[in-house]
N, C-alpha and C. Protein backbone atom coordinates (compact mmCIF):
# COMPACT_ATOMS: atom_id res chain seq x y z
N UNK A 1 0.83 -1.18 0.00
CA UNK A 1 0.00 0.00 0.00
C UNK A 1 0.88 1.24 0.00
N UNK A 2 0.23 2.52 -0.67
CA UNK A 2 1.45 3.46 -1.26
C UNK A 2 0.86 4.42 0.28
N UNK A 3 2.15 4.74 0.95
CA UNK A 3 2.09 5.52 1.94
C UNK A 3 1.27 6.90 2.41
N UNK A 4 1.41 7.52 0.85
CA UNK A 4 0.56 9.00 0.66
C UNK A 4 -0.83 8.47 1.19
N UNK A 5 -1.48 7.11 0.11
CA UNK A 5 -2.72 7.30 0.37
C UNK A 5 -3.56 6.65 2.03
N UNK A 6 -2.76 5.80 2.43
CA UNK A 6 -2.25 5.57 3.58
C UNK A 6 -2.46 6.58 5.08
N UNK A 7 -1.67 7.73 4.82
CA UNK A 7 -1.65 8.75 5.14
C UNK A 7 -2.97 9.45 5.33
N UNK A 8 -3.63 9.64 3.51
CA UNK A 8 -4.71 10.37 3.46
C UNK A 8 -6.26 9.55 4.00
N UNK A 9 -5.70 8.73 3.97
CA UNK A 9 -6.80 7.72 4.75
C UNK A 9 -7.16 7.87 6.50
N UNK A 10 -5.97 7.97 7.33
CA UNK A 10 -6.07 8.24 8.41
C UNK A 10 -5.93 9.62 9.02
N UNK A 11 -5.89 10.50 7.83
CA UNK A 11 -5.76 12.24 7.76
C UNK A 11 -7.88 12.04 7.81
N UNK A 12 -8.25 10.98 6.43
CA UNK A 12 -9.58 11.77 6.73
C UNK A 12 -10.47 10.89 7.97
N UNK A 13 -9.95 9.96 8.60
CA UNK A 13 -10.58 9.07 9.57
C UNK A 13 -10.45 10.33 11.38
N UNK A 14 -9.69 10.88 11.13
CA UNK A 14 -9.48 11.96 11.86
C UNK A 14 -10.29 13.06 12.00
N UNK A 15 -10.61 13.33 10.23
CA UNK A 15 -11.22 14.81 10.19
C UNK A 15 -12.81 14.22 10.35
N UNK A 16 -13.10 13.20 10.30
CA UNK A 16 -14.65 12.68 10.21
C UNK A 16 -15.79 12.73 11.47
N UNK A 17 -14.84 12.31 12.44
CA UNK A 17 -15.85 12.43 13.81
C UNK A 17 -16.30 14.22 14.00
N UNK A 18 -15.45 15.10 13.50
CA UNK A 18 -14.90 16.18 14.00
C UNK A 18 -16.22 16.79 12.57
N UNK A 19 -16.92 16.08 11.97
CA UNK A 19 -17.99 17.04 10.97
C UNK A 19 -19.02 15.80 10.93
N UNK A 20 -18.92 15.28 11.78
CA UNK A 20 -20.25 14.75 11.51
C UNK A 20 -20.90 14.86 12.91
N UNK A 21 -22.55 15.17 12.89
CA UNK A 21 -23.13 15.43 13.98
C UNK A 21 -23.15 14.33 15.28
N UNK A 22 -23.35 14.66 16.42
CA UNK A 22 -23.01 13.79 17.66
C UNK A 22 -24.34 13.18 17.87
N UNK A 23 -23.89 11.79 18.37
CA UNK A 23 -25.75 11.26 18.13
C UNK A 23 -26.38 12.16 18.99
N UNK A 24 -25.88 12.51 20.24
CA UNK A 24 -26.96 13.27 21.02
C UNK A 24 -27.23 14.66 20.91
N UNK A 25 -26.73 15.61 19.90
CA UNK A 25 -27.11 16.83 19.41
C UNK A 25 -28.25 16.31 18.76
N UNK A 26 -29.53 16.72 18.96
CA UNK A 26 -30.58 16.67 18.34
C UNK A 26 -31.04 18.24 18.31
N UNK A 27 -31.45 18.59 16.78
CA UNK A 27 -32.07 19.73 16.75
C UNK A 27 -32.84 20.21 17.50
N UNK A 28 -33.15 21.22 18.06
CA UNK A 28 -34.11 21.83 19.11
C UNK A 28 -34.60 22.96 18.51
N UNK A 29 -35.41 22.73 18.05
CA UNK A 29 -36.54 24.20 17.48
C UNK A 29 -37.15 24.74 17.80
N UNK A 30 -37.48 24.06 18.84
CA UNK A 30 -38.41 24.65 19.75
C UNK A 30 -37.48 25.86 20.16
N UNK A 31 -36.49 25.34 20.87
CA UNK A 31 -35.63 26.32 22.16
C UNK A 31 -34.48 27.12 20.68
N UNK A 32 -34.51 27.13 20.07
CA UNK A 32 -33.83 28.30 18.62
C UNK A 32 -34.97 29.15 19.22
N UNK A 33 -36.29 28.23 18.15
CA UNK A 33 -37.35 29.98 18.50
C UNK A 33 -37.53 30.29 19.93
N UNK A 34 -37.53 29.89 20.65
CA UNK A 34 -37.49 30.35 22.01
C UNK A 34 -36.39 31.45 22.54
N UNK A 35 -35.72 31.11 21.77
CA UNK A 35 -34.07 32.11 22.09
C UNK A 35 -34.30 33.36 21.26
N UNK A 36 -34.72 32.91 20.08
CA UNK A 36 -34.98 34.27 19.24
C UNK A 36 -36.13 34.62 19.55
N UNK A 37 -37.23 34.35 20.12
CA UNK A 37 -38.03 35.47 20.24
C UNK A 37 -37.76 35.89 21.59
N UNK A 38 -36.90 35.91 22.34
CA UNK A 38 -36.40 36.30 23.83
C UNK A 38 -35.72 37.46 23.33
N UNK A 39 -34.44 36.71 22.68
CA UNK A 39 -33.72 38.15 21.53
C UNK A 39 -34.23 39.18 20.60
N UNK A 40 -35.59 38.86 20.19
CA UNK A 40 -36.33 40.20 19.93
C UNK A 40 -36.87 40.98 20.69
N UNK A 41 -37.38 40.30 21.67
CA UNK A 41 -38.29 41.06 22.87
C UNK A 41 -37.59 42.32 23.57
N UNK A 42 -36.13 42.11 23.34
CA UNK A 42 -35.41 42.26 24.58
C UNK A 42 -35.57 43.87 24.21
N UNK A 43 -35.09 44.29 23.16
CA UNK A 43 -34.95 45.73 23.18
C UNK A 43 -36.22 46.28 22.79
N UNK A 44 -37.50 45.39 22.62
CA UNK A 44 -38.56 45.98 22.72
C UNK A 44 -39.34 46.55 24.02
N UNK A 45 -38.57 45.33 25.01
CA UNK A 45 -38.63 45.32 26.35
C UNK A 45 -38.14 46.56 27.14
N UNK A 46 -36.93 46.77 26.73
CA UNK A 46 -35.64 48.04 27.09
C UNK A 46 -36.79 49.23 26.77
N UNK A 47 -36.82 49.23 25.24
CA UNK A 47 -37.63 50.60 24.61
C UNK A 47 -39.06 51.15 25.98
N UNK A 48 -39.99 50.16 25.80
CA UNK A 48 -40.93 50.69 27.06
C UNK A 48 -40.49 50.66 28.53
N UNK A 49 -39.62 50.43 29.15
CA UNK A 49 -39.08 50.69 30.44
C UNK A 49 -38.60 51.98 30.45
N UNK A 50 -37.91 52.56 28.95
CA UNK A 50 -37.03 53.43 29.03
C UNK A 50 -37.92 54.85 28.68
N UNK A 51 -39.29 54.17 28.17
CA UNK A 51 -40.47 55.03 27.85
C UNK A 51 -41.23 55.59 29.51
N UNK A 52 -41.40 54.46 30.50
CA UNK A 52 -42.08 54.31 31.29
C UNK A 52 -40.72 55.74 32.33
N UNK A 53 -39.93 55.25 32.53
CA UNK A 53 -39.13 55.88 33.08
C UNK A 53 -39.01 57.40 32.98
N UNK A 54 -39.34 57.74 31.17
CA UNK A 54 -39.24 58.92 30.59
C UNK A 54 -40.63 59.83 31.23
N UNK A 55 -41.73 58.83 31.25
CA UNK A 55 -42.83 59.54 32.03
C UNK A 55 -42.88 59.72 33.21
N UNK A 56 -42.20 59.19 34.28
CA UNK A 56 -42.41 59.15 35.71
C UNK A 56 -41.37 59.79 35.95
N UNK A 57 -39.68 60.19 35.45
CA UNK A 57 -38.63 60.93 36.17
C UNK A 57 -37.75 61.73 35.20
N UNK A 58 -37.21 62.25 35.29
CA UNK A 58 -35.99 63.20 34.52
C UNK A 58 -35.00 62.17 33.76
N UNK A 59 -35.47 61.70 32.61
CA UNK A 59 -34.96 60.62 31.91
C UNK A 59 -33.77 61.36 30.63
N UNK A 60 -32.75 60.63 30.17
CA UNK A 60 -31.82 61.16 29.28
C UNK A 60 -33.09 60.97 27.79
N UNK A 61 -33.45 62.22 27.50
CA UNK A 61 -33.94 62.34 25.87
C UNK A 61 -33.03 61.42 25.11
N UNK A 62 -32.32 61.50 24.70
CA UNK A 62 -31.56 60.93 23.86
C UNK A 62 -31.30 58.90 24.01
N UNK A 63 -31.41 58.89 25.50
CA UNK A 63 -31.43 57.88 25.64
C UNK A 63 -33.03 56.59 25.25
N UNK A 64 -34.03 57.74 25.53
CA UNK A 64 -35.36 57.26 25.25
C UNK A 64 -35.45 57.07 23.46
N UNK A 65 -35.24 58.34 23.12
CA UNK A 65 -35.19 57.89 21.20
C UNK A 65 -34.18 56.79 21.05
N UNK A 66 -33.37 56.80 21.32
CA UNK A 66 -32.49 55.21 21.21
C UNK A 66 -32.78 54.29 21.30
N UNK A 67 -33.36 54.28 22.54
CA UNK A 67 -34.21 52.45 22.54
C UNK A 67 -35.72 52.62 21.82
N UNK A 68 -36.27 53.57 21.83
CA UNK A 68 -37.58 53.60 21.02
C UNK A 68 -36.75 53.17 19.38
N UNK A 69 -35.99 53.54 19.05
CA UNK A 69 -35.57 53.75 17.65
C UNK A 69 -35.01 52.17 17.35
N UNK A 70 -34.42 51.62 18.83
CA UNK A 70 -33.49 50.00 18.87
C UNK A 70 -35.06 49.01 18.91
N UNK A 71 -36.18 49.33 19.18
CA UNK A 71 -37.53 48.71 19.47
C UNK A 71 -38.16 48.98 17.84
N UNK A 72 -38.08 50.28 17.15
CA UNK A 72 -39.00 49.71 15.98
C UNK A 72 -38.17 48.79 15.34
N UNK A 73 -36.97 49.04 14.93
CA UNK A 73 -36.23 48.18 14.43
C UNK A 73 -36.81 46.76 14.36
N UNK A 74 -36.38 46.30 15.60
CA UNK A 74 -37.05 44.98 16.14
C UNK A 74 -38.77 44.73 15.60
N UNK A 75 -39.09 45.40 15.81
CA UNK A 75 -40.70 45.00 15.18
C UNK A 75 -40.32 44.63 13.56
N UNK A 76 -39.87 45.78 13.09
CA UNK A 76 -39.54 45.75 11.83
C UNK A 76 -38.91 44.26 11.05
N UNK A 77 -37.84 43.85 11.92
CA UNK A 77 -37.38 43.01 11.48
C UNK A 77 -38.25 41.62 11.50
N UNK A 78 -39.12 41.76 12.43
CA UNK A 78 -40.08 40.49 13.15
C UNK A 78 -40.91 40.48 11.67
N UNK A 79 -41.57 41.83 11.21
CA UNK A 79 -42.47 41.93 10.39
C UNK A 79 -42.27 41.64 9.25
N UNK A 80 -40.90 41.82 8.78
CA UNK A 80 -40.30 41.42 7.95
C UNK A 80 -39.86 39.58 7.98
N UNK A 81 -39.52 39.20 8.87
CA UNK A 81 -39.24 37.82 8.97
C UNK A 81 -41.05 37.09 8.47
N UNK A 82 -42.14 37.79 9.09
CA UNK A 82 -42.98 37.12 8.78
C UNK A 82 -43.68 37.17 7.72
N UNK A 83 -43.57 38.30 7.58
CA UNK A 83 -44.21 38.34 5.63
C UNK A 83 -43.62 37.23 4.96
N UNK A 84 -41.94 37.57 4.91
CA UNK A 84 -41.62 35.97 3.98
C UNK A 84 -42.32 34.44 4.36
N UNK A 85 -41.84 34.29 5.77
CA UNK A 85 -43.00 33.34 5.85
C UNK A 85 -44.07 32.72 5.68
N UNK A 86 -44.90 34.19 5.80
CA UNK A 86 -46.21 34.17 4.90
C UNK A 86 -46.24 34.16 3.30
N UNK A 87 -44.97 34.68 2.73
CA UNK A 87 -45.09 34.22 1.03
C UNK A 87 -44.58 33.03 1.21
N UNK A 88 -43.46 32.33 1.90
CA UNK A 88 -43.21 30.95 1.33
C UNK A 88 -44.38 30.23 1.49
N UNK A 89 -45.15 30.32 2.84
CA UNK A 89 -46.42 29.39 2.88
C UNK A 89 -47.22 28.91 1.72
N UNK A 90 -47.76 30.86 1.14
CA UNK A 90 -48.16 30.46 0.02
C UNK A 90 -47.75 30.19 -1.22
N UNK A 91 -46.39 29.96 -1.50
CA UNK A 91 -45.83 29.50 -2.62
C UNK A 91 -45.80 28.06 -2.71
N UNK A 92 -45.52 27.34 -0.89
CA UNK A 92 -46.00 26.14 -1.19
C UNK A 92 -47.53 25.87 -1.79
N UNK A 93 -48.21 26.71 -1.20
CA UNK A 93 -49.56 26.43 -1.17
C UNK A 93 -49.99 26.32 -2.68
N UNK A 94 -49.33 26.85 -3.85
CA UNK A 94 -49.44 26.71 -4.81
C UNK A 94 -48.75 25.89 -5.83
N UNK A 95 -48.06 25.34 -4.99
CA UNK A 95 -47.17 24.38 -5.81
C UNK A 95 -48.24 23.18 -6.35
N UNK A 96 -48.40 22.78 -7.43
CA UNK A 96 -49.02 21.15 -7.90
C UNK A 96 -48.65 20.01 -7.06
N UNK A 97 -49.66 19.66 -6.91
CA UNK A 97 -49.61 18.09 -5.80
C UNK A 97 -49.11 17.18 -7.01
């Protein structure tokens, strides 16, 4: 047996465990969307505290348009994530059975 391939044999018996998935990683989709809609909330969350604050005490202006401005964003992007959603739906929906 010629050494190179030899070599490249136990070069890729090496690289293999190291890209292929672990039996016990199982996808979790649930807890993805769970994480991302935590990670959207958050500065929607920030934005009305920083609103609530602005009404009840001597709040930094600048600081309130910031998170109001870091909060539409966030909607924005949500609204945007779901429209596509809503066109792929219906693109399946039109696909021929």
């Amino acid at each position: 047996m010629d050494v190179r391939s030899l070599f490249a044999a136990q070069t890729y018996a090496a690289q293999r465990p190291a890209v292929a998935p672990a039996p016990e990683a199982k996808p979790r989709v649930e807890e993805d969307f769970a994480k991302a809609a935590k990670e959207i909330t958050r500065p929607i969350n920030e934005g009305e505290q920083e609103a609530m604050v602005a009404m009840t005490e001597q709040a930094d202006p600048h600081a309130l348009v910031e998170a109001l401005a870091q909060s539409e964003l966030a909607v924005e992007a949500v609204v945007a994530v779901r429209n596509k959603v809503v066109e792929a739906y219906q693109e399946i929906l039109r696909m021929p059975v």
